[in-house]
Protein backbone atom coordinates (compact mmCIF):
# COMPACT_ATOMS: atom_id res chain seq x y z
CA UNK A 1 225.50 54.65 56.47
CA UNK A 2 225.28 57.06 53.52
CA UNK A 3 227.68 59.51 55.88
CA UNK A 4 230.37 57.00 56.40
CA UNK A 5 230.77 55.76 52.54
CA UNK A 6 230.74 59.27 51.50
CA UNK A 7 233.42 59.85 53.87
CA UNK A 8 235.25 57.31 53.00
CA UNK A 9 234.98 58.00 49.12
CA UNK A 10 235.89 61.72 50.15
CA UNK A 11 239.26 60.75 52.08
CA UNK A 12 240.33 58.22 49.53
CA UNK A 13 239.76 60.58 46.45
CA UNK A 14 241.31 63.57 48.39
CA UNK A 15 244.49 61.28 49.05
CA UNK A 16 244.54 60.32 45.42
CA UNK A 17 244.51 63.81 44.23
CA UNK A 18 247.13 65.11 46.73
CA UNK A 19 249.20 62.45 45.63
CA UNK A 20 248.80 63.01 42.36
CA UNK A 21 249.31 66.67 42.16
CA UNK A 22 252.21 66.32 44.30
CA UNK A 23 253.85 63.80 41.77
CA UNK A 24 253.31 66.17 38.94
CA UNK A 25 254.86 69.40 40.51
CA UNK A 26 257.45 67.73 41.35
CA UNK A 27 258.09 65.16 38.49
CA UNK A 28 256.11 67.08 35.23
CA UNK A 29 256.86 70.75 36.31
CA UNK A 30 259.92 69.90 38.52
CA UNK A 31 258.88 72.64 41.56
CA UNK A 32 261.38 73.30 43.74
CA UNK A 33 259.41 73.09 46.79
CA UNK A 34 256.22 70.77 45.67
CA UNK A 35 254.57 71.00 49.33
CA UNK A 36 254.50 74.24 49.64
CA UNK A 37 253.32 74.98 46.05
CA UNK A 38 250.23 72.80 46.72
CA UNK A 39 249.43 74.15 50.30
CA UNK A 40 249.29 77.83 48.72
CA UNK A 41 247.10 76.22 46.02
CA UNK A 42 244.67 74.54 48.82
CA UNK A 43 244.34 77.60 50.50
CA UNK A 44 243.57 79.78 47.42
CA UNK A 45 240.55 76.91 46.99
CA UNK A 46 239.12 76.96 50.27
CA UNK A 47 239.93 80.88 50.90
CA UNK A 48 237.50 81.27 47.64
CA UNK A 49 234.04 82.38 48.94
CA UNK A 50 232.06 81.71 45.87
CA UNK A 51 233.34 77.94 45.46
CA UNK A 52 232.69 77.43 49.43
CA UNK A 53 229.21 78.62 48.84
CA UNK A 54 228.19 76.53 45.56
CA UNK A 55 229.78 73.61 48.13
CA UNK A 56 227.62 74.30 50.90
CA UNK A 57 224.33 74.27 49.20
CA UNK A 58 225.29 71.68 46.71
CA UNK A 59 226.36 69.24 49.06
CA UNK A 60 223.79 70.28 51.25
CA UNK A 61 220.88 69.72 48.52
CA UNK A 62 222.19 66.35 47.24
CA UNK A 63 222.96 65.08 50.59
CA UNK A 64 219.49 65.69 51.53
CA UNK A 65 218.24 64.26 48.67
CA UNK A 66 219.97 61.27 48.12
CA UNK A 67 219.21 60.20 51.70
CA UNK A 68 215.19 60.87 50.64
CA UNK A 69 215.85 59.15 47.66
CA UNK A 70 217.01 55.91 49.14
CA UNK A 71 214.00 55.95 51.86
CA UNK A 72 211.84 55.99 48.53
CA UNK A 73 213.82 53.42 47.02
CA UNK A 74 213.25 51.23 49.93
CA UNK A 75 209.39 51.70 49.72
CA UNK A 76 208.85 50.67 46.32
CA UNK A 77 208.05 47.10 46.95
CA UNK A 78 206.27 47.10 49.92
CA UNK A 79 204.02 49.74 47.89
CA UNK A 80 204.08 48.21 44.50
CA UNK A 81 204.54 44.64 44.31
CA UNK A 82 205.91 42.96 41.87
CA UNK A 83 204.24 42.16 38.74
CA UNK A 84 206.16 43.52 35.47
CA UNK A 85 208.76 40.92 35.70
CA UNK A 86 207.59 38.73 32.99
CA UNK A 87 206.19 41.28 31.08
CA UNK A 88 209.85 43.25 30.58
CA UNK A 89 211.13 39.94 29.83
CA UNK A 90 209.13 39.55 27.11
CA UNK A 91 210.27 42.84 26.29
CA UNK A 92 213.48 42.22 26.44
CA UNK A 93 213.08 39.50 23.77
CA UNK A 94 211.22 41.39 21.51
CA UNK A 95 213.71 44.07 21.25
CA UNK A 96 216.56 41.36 20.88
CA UNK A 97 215.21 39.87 18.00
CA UNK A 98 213.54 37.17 20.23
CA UNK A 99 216.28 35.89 21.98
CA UNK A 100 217.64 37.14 25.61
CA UNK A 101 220.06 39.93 25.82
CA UNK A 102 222.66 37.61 27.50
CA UNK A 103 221.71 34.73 25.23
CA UNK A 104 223.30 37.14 22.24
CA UNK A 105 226.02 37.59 24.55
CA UNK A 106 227.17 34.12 26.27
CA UNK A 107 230.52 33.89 24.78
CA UNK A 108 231.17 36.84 27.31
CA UNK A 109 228.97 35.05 30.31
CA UNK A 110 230.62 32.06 29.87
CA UNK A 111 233.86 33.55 31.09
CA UNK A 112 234.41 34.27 35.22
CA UNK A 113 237.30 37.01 34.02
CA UNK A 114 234.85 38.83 31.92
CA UNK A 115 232.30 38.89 34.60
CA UNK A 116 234.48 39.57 37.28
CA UNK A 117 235.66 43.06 35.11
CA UNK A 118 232.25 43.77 34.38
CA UNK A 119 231.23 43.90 37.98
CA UNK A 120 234.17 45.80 38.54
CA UNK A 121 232.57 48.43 36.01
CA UNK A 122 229.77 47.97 37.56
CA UNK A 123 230.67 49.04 41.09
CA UNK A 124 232.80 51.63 39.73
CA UNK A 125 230.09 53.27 39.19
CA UNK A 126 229.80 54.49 42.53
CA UNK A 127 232.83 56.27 42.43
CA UNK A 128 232.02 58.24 39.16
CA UNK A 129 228.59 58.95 41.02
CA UNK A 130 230.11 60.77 44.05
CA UNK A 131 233.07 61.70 41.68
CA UNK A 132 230.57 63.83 39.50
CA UNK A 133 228.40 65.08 42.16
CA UNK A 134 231.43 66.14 44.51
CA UNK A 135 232.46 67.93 40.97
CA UNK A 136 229.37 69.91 40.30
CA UNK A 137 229.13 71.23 43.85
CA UNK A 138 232.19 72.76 44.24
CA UNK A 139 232.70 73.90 40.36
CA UNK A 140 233.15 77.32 40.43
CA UNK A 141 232.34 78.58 36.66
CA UNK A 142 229.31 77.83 34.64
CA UNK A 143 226.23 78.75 37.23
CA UNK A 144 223.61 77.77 34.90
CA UNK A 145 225.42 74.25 34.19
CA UNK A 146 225.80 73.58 37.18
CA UNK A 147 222.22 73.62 38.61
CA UNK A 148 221.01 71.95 35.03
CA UNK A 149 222.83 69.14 36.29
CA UNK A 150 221.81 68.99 39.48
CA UNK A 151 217.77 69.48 38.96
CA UNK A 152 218.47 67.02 35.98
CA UNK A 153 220.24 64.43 38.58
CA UNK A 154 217.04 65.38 41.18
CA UNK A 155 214.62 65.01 38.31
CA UNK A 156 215.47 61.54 36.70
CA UNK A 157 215.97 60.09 40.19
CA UNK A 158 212.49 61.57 41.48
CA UNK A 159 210.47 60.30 38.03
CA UNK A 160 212.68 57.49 36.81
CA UNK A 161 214.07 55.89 40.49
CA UNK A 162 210.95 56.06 41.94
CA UNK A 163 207.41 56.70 40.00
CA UNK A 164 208.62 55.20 37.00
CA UNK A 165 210.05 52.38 39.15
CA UNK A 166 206.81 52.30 41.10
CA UNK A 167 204.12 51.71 38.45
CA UNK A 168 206.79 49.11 36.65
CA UNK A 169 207.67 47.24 39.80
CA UNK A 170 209.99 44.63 39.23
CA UNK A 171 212.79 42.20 40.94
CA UNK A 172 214.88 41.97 38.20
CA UNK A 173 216.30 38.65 36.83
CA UNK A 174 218.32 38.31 39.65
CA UNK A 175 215.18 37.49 41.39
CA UNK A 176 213.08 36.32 38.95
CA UNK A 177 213.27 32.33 39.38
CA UNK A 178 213.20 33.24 43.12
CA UNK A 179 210.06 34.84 42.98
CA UNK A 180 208.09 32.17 41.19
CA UNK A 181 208.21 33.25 38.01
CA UNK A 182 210.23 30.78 36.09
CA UNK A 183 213.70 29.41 35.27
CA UNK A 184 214.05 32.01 32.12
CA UNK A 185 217.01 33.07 33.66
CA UNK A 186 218.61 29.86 35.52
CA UNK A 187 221.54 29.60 33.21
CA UNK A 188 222.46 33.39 33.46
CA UNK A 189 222.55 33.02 37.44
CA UNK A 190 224.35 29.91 37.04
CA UNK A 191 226.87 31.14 35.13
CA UNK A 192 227.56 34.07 37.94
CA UNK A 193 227.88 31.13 40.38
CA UNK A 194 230.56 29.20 38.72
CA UNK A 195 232.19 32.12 38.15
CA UNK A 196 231.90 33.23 41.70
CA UNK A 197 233.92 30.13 43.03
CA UNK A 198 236.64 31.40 40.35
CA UNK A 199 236.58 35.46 41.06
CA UNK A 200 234.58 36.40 43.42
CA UNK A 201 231.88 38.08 42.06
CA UNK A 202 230.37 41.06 44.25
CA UNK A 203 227.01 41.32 42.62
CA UNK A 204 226.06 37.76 44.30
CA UNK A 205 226.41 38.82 48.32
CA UNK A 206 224.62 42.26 47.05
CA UNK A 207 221.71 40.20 46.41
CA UNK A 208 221.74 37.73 48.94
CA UNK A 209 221.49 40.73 51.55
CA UNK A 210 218.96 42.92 49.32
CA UNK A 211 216.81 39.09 49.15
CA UNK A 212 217.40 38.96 53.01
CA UNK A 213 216.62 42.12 53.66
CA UNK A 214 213.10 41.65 51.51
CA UNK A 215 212.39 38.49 53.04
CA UNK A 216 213.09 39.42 56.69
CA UNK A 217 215.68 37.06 57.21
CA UNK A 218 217.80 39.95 57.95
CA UNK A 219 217.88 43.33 58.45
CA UNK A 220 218.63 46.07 56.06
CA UNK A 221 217.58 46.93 53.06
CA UNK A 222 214.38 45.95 51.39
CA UNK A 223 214.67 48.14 48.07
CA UNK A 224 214.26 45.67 45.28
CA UNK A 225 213.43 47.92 42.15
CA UNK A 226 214.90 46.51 39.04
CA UNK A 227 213.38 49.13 36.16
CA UNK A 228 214.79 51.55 34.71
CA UNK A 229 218.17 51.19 35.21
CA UNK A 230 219.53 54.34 36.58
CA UNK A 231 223.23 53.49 36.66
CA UNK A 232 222.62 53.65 32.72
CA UNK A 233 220.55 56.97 33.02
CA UNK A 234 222.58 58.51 35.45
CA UNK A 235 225.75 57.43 33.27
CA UNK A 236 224.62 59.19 30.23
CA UNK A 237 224.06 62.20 32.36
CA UNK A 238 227.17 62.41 33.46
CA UNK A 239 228.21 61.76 29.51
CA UNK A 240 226.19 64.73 29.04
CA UNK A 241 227.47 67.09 31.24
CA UNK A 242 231.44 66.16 30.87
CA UNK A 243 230.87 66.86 27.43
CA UNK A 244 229.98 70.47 27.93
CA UNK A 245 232.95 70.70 30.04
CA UNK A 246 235.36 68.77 28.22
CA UNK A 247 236.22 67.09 25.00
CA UNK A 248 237.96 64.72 26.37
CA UNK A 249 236.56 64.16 29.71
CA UNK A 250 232.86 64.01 27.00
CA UNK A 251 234.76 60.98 25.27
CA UNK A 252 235.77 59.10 28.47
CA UNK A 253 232.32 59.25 29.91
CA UNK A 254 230.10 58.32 26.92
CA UNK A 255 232.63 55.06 26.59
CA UNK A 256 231.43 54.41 30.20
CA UNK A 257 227.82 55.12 29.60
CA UNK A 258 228.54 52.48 26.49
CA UNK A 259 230.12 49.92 29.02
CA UNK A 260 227.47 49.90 31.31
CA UNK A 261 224.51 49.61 28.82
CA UNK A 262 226.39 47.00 26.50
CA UNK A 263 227.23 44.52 29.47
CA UNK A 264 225.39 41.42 28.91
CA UNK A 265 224.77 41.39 32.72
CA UNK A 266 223.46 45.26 32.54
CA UNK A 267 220.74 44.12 29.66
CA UNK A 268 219.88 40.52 31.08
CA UNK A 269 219.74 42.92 34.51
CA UNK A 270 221.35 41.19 36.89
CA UNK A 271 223.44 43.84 37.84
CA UNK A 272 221.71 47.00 37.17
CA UNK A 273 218.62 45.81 37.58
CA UNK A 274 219.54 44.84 41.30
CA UNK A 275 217.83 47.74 43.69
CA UNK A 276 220.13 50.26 44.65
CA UNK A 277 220.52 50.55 48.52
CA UNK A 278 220.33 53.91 50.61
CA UNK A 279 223.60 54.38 50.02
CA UNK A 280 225.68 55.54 46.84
């Protein structure tokens, strides 16, 4: 499963960029013959034997990993059952002045286009995930950079996505009132469903099969893990890294590290706290 989005990702980004290198020889730099300026390019990038070899063993590493990852993921609640729910909503409280994070924020709750392009941010995510990771493997300068990243992106996966997530087991609010554990969160989820019926809003059928998978009532997925948030941790990584790269590419990805951890569904968790799935 983790084969075919990847590929998918792959062919749609590679499109993209054709396209839009394409456009600017022939429109910014006004080529003469734009095709055949970007086939010479393509081969000069896959006739370079250092950048094929950081790809191999990259892609190789993270491929492996991520699918090892996600078999973790998956583990967590059948290993560690649930029982920090109400004690990181208390939390939550406590560090919001003793109201809930989306309680500060319901102006924004309250309306289905605001949700509907915050789950749109959300689920971007994805594609700055296999964006940055695609990146790293095949970047040709900056050895040491490179493989900080990576053993960074292995590390906070290993200890935060799975120990971490482990001894703090928890369903997240998306779950909570499910689970038993009280209606703390009823108007939140409530407010997802009317705006569901207005745009539809992804996160909602993401649960419903990650609470069927759990339950049994279907098959797939049973990796419920709601904290830490990695989308947030893995977003400030890749904050951290554009900025050694790029000014400007440091700018644009701290703004989206900022999006993530200021959405009033990212703090209330019922987005990022939602268990990521074996796949990116």
């Amino acid at each position: 499963e983790y084969a075919e989005y990847l590929f998918i990702a792959f062919w749609i980004c590679g499109s993209a960029f054709a396209l839009g290198t394409l456009l600017h020889l022939a429109l910014v730099q006004r080529d003469t013959e734009p095709l055949h300026t970007f086939l010479k390019s393509l081969g000069r990038f896959f006739g370079d034997a250092e950048r094929i070899a950081n790809s191999l063993n990259g892609l190789g590493a993270g491929l492996a990993f991520i699918s090892a990852i996600g078999v973790l993921k998956g583990a967590i609640a059948i290993l560690s059952p649930f029982a920090w729910d109400k004690a990181l909503a208390q939390a939550d409280r406590i560090l919001h002045f003793g109201r809930a994070p989306h309680e500060w924020l319901w102006f924004t709750v309250q309306s289905p286009l605001a949700l509907k392009i915050i789950n749109i941010a959300y689920n971007f995510w994805f594609v700055v995930l296999i964006t940055a990771v695609f990146t790293v493997c095949i970047a040709r300068k900056d050895t040491k950079l490179r493989h900080q990243f990576l053993m960074s992106f292995m590390t906070v996966w290993t200890l935060g996505g799975f120990f971490l997530a482990m001894g703090l087991s928890s369903a997240g609010p998306c779950f909570y009132e499910r689970l038993g554990f009280g209606n703390d969160f009823h108007a939140l989820m409530q407010a997802l469903a009317t705006a569901d019926r207005i745009y539809p809003i992804w996160a909602l059928n993401t649960q419903d099969m990650l609470w069927g998978g759990y339950t049994g009532a279907t098959t797939g997925s049973v990796g419920i893990s709601a904290f830490p948030s990695l989308h947030v941790a893995m977003a400030v990584l890749f904050a951290l890294y554009a900025t050694r790269r790029s000014r400007l590419a440091g700018v644009v990805m701290w703004l989206f590290a900022a999006s993530l951890w200021s959405d009033p569904s990212c703090l209330a968790g019922t987005m990022p706290w939602m268990a990521m799935r074996a796949h990116p």
